[in-house]
Protein backbone atom coordinates (compact mmCIF):
# COMPACT_ATOMS: atom_id res chain seq x y z
CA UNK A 1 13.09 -7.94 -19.41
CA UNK A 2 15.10 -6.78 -16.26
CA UNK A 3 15.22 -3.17 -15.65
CA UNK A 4 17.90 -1.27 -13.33
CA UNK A 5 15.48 1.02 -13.29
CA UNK A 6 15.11 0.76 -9.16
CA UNK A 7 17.78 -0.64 -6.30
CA UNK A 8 17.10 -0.96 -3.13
CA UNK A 9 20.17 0.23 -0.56
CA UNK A 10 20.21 -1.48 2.81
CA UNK A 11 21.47 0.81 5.18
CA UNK A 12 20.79 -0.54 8.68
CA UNK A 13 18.99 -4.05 10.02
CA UNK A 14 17.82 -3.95 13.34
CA UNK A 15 19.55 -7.36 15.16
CA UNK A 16 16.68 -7.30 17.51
CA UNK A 17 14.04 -7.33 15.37
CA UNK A 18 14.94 -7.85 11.92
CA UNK A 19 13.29 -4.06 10.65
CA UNK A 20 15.34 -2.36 8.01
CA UNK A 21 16.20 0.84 7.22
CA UNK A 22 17.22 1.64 3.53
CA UNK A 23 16.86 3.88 0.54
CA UNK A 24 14.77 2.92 -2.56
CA UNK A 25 16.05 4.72 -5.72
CA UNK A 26 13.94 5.13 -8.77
CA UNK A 27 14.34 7.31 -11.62
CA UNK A 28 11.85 10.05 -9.71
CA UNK A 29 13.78 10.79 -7.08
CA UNK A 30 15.39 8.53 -3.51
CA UNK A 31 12.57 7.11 -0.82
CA UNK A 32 13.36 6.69 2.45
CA UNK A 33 12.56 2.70 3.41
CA UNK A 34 10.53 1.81 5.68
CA UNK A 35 7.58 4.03 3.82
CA UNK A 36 4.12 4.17 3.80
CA UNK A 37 2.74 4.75 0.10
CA UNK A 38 -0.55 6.75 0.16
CA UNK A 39 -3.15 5.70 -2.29
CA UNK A 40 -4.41 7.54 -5.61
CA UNK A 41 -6.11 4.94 -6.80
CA UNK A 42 -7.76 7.23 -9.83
CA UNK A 43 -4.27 9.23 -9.97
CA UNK A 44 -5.23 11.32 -7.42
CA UNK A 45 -4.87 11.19 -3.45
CA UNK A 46 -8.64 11.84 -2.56
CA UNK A 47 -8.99 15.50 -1.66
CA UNK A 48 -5.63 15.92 -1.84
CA UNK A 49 -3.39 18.18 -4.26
CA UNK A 50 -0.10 17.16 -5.56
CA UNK A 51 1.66 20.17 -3.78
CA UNK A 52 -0.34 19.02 -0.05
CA UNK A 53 0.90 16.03 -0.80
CA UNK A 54 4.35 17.08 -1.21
CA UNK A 55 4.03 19.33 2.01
CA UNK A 56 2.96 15.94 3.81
CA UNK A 57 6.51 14.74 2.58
CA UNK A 58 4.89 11.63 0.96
CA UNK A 59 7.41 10.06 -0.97
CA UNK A 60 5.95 7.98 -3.37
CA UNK A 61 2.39 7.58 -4.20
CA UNK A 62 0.43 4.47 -5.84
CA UNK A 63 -2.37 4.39 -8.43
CA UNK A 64 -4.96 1.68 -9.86
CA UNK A 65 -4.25 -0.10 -12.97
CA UNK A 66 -7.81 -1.74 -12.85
CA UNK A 67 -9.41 1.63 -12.14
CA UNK A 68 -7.20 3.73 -14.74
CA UNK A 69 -7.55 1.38 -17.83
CA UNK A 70 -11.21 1.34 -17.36
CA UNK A 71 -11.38 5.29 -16.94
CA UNK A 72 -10.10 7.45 -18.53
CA UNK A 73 -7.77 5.07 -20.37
CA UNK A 74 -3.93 4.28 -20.50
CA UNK A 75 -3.10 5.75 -23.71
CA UNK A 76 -5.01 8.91 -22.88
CA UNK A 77 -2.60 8.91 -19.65
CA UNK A 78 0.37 8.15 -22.51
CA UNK A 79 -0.60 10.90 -24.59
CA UNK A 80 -0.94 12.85 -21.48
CA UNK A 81 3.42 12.22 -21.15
CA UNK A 82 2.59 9.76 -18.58
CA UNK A 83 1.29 9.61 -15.38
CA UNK A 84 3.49 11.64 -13.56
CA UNK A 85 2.64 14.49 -15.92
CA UNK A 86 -1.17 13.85 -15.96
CA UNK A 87 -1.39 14.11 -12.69
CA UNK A 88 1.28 16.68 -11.66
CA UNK A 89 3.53 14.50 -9.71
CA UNK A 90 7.27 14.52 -9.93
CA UNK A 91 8.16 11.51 -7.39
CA UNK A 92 8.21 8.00 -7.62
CA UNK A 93 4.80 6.28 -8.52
CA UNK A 94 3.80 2.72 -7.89
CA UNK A 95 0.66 1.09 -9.87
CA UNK A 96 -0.68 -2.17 -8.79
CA UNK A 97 -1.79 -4.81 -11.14
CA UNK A 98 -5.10 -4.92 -10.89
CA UNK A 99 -5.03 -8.15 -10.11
CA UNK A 100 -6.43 -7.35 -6.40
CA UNK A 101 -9.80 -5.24 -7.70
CA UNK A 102 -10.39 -8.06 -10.22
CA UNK A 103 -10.60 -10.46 -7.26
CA UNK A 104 -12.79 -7.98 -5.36
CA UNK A 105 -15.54 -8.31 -8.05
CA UNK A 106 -16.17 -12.04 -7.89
CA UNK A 107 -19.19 -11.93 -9.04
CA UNK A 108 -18.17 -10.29 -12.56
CA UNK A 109 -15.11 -11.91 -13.22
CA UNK A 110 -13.87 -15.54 -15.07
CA UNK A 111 -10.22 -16.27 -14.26
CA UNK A 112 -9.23 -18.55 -17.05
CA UNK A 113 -5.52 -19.30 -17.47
CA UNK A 114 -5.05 -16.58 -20.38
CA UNK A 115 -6.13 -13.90 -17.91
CA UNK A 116 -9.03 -12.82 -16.47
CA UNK A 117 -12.73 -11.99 -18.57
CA UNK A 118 -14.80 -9.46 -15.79
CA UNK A 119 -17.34 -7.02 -16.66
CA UNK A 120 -16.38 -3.10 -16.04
CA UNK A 121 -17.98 -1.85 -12.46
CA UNK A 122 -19.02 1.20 -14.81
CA UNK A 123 -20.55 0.26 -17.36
CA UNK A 124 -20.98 -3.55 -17.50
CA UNK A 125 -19.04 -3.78 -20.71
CA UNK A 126 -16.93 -7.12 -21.21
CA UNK A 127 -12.95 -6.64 -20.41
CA UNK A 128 -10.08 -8.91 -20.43
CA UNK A 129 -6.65 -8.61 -18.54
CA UNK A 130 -3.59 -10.61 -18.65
CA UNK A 131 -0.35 -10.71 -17.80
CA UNK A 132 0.48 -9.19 -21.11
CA UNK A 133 -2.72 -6.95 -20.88
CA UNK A 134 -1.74 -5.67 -17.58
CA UNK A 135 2.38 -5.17 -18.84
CA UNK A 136 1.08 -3.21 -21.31
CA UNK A 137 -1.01 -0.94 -19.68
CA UNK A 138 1.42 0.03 -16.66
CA UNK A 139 3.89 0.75 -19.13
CA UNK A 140 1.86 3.03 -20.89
CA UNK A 141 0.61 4.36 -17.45
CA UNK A 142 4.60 4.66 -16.89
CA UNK A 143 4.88 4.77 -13.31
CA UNK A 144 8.66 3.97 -11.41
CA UNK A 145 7.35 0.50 -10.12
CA UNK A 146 5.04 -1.78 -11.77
CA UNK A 147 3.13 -4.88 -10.44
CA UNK A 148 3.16 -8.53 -11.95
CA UNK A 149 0.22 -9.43 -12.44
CA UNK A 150 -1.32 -11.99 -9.91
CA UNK A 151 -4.40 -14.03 -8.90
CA UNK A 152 -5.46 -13.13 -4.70
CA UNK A 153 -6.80 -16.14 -3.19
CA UNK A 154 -9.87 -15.28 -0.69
CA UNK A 155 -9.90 -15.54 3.20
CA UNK A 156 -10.68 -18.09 4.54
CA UNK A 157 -9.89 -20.67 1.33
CA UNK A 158 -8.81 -24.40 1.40
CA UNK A 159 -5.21 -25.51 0.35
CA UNK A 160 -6.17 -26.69 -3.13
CA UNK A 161 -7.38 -23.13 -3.76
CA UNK A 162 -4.78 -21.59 -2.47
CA UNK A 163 -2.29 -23.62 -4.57
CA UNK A 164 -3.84 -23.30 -7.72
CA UNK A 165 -4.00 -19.51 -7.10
CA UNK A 166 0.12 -19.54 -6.27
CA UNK A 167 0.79 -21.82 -8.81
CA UNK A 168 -0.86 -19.75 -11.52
CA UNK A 169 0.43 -16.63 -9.96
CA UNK A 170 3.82 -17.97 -10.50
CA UNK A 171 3.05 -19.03 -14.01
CA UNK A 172 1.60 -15.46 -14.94
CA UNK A 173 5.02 -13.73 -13.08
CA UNK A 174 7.18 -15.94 -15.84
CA UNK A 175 4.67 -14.03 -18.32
CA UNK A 176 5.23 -10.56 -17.22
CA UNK A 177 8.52 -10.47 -16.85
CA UNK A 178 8.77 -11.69 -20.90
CA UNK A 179 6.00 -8.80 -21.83
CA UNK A 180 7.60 -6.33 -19.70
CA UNK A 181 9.87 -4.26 -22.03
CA UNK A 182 10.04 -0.85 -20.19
CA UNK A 183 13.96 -0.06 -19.02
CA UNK A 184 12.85 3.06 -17.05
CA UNK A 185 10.40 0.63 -15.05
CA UNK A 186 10.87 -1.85 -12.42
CA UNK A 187 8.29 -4.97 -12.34
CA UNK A 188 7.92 -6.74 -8.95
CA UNK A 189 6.94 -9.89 -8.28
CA UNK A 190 4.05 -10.96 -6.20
CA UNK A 191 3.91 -13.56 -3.21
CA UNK A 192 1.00 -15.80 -2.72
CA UNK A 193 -0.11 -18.96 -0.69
CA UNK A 194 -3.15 -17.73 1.33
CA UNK A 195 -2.53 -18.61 4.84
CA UNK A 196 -0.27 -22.18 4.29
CA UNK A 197 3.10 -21.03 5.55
CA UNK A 198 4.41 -23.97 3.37
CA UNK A 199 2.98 -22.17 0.32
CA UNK A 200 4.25 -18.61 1.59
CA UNK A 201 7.94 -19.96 1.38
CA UNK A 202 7.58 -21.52 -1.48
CA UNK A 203 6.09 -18.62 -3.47
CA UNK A 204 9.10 -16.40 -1.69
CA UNK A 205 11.56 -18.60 -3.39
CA UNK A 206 9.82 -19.52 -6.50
CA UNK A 207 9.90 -15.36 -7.23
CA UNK A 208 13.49 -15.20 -5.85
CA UNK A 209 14.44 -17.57 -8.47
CA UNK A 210 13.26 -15.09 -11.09
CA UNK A 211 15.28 -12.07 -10.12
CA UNK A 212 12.62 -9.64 -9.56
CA UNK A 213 14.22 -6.30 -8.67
CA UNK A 214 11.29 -6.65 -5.06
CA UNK A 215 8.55 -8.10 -4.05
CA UNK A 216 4.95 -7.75 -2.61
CA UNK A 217 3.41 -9.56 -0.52
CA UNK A 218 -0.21 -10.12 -1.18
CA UNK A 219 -2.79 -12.07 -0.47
CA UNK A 220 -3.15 -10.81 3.12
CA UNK A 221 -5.18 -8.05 4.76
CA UNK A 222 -8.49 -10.13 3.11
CA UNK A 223 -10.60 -10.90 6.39
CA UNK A 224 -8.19 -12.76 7.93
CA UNK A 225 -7.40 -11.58 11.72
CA UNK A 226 -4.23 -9.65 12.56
CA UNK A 227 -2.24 -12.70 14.34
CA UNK A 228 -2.61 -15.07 11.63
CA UNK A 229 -1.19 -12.12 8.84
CA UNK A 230 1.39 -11.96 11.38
CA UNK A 231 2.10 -15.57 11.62
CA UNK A 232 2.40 -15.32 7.92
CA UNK A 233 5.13 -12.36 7.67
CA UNK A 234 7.28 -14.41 10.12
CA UNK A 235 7.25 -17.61 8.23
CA UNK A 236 8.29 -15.40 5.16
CA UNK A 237 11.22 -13.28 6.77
CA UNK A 238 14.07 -15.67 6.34
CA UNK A 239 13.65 -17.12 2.84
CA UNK A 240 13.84 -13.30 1.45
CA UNK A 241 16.52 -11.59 -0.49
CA UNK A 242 18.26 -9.22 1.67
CA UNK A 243 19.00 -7.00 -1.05
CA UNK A 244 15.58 -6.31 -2.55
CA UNK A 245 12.51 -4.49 -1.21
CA UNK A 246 9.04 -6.32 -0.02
CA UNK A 247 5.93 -4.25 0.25
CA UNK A 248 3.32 -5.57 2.00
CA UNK A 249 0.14 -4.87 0.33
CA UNK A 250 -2.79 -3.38 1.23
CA UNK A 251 -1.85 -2.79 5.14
CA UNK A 252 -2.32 0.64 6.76
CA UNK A 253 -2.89 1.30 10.44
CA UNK A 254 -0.24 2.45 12.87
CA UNK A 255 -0.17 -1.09 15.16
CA UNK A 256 0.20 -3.15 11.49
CA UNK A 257 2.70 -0.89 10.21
CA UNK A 258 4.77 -1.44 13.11
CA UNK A 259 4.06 -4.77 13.12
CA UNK A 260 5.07 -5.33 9.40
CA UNK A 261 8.43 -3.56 9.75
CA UNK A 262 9.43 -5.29 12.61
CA UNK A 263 9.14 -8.18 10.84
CA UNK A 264 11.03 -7.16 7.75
CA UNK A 265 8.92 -4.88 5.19
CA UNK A 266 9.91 -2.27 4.21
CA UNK A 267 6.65 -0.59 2.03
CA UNK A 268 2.91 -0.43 2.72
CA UNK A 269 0.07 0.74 1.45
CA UNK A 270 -3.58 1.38 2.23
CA UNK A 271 -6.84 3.38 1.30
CA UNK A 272 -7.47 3.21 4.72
CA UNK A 273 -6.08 6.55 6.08
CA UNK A 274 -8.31 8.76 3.39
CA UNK A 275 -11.54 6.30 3.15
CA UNK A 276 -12.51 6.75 7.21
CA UNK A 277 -11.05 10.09 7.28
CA UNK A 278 -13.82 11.18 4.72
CA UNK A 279 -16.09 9.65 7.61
CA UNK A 280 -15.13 11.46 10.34
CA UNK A 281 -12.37 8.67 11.72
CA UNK A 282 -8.89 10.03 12.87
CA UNK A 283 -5.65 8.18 13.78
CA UNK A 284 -3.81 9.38 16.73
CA UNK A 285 -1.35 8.02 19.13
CA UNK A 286 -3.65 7.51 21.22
CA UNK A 287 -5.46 5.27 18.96
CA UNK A 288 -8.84 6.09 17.08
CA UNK A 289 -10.96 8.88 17.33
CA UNK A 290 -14.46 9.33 16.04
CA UNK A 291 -14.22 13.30 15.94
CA UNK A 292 -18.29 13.60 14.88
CA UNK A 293 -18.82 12.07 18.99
CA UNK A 294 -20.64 14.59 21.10
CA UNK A 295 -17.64 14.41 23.77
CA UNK A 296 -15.69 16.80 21.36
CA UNK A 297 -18.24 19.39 20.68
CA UNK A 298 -16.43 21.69 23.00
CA UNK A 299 -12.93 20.55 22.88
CA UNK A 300 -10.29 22.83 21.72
CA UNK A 301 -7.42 21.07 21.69
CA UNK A 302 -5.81 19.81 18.78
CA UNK A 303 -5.98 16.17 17.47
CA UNK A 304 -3.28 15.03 18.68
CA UNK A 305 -0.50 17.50 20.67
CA UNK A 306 2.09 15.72 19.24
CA UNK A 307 1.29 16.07 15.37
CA UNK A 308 2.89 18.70 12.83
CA UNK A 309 0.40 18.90 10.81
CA UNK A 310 -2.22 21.85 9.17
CA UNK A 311 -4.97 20.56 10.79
CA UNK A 312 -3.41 20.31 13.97
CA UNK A 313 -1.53 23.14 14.47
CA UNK A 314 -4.32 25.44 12.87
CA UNK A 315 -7.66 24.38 14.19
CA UNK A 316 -9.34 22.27 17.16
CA UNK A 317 -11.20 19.41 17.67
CA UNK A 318 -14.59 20.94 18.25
CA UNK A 319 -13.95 23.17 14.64
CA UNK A 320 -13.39 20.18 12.99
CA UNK A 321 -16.70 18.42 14.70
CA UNK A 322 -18.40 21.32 13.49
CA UNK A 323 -17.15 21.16 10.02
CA UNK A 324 -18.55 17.51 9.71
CA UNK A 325 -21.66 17.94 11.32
CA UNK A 326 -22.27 21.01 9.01
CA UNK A 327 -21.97 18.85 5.73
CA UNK A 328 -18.64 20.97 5.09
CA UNK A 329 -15.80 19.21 2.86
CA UNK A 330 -13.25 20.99 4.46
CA UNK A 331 -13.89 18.95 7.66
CA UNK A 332 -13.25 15.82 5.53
CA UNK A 333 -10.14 17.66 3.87
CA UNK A 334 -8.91 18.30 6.90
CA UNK A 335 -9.11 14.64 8.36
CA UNK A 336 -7.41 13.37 5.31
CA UNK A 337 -4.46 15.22 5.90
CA UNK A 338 -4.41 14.92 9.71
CA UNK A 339 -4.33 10.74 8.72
CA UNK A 340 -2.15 10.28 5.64
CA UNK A 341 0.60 12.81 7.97
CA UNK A 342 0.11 10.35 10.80
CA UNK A 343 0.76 7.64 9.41
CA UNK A 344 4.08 9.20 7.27
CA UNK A 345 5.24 10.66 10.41
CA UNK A 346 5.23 7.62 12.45
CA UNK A 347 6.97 5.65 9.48
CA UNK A 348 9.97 8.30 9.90
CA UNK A 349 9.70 7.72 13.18
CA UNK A 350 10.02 4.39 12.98
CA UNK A 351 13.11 4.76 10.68
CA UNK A 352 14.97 6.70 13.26
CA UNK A 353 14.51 3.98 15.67
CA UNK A 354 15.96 1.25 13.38
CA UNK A 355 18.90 3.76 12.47
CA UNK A 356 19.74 4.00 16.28
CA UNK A 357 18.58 0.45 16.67
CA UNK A 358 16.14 1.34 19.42
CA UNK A 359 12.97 -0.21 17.55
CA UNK A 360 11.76 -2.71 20.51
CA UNK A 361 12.07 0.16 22.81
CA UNK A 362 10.28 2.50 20.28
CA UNK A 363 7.72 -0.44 19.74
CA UNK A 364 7.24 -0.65 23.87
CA UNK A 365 6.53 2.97 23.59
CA UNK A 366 3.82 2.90 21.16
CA UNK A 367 1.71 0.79 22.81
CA UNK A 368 2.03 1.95 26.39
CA UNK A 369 0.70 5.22 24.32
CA UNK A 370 -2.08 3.62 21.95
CA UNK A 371 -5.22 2.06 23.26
CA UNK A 372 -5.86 -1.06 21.07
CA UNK A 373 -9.76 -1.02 22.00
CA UNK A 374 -10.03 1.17 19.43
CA UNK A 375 -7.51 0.21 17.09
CA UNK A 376 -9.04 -1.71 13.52
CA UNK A 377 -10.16 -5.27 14.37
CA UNK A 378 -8.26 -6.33 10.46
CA UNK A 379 -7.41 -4.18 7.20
CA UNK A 380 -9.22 -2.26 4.74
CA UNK A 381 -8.76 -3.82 1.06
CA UNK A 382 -7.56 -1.39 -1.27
């Protein structure tokens, strides 16, 4: 079934660069495109409230399918009024598939062409999701955007692999889109084709003949270095449809976000801002900082000068060392929200740019400014 339920708005394409600038509305309230979603995978942003997250000016937050069928349940989250109401959250919600996490445990799932049989991470029980399966659950789970349900090819793979895995992909997408019933509810479609640019376009346009309201890209940020995901994105760009979103899956750290919306995305998202946060990892315009080193035991400065938020403007760099060498969770609280602000910041940053179509200078900028010996070497899966 297609929903109205979301439309994208282009407001402004950088000639330069091809970036956009638009508006995303959903029945939870406007986002501001390009965005960077912040992850809940278990309906909650780790260590995060719904009200800090609100304060961060997140716009729209995403949560696991995989993870919240398998605990605590989808009709305990229907009973519940829904996700927005189980967990509190009164803006736009985005839940994957779960096609990705069934990929990540290859060594407990069968992908047959019904589906998917995998045993449960938990509890080693025998499970089953399809494309019907996983229609039904997100509608129950009843977030703004749902996710067709997909199959992720691994880095590095060969072409046959790769095809089989788009080919199927495509085949489950025709699937959804039947089971999907929802009209408060968009479904987008999913892009696939490993690393075969060939593949890539032909996903694009085997998805744009279906009339998904968007798109995600997926497949990449597996192992795969940074060029060749690039590579990929700009063999994609010019077979999309202008008018509809693409989220980029999975990607998360300031160079890639740039990256990704100067060549056309406008939405990302990645557990990688809260997982090496709780570790003692921050991201700053300067690039990364490991605030546990011994070099900040007696610095006082904030983070980063430039950043608005708690952390930052309330405490110093050799507090927060101290919080994390003390065992405190605070210091680990306090890191999250340093990152997930970061990288929201910088994506309204980067909006600005493409609205005064300034992006290449804003991108020249950013890297005179950010030291890429200590940026990631590749993504973080979700």
């Amino acid at each position: 079934m297609k929903s109205n339920a979301v439309q994208f708005e282009l407001i402004k394409t950088c000639g330069r660069t091809g970036a956009r600038a638009g508006i995303l509305h959903t029945p939870h309230g406007d986002i501001d495109t390009p965005v960077y979603m912040p992850v809940g995978t278990q309906a909650v942003v780790k260590a995060m409230t719904a009200e800090e997250m609100k304060g961060l000016q997140a716009q729209i937050i995403l949560s696991n399918t995989y993870h919240l069928h398998l605990r605590p349940g989808e009709d305990l989250v229907e009973k519940a009024g829904g996700l927005h109401a189980f967990m509190g959250w009164d803006r736009p919600i985005l839940t994957d598939s779960g096609g990705f996490q069934v990929f990540s445990l290859a060594d407990l799932r069968r992908i047959k062409e019904e589906g998917v049989h995998f045993r449960s991470h938990l509890d080693g029980s025998a499970r089953f999701i399809g494309p019907e399966e996983s229609m039904s659950i997100q509608q129950k789970l009843g977030a703004d955007i749902a996710m067709a349900f997909d199959e992720c090819s691994p880095y590095p793979c060969d072409r046959a692999t790769a095809k089989e895995a788009m080919d199927r992909t495509h085949r489950w997408a025709e699937r959804c889109l039947k089971a999907h019933t929802r009209p408060d509810q968009a479904l987008f479609g999913i892009v696939q084709g490993a690393f075969e640019k060939d593949l890539r376009i032909e996903s694009v346009k085997a998805l744009k003949a279906m009339d998904f309201p968007g798109y995600g890209i997926g497949g990449l940020s597996v192992g795969e270095p940074k060029a060749l995901m690039y590579d990929m994105l700009d063999a994609m760009q010019p077979h999309y449809d202008e008018h509809k979103p693409r989220y980029l899956m999975g990607v998360g750290t300031p160079d890639c976000l740039l990256e990704g919306v100067a060549r056309g995305i406008d939405m990302f998202d990645c557990v990688l801002a809260t997982r090496v946060a709780r570790n003692g990892t921050l991201l700053t315009r300067d690039g990364r900082m490991v605030i546990k080193n011994k070099q900040y035991e007696e610095d006082f400065r904030p983070i980063d000068d430039s950043c608005d938020c708690f952390a930052c403007t309330h405490h110093s760099r050799a507090y927060i060392r101290h919080l994390f060498k003390a065992g405190e969770i605070t210091g680990a609280r306090l890191a999250t929200i340093h990152n997930l602000r970061t990288l929201i910041r910088l994506m309204q940053e980067i909006r600005q740019a493409i609205l005064e179509d300034s992006l290449p200078e804003y991108r020249a900028d950013f890297y005179r400014r950010y030291d890429m010996a200590t940026a990631f070497n590749r993504e973080e899966p979700a």
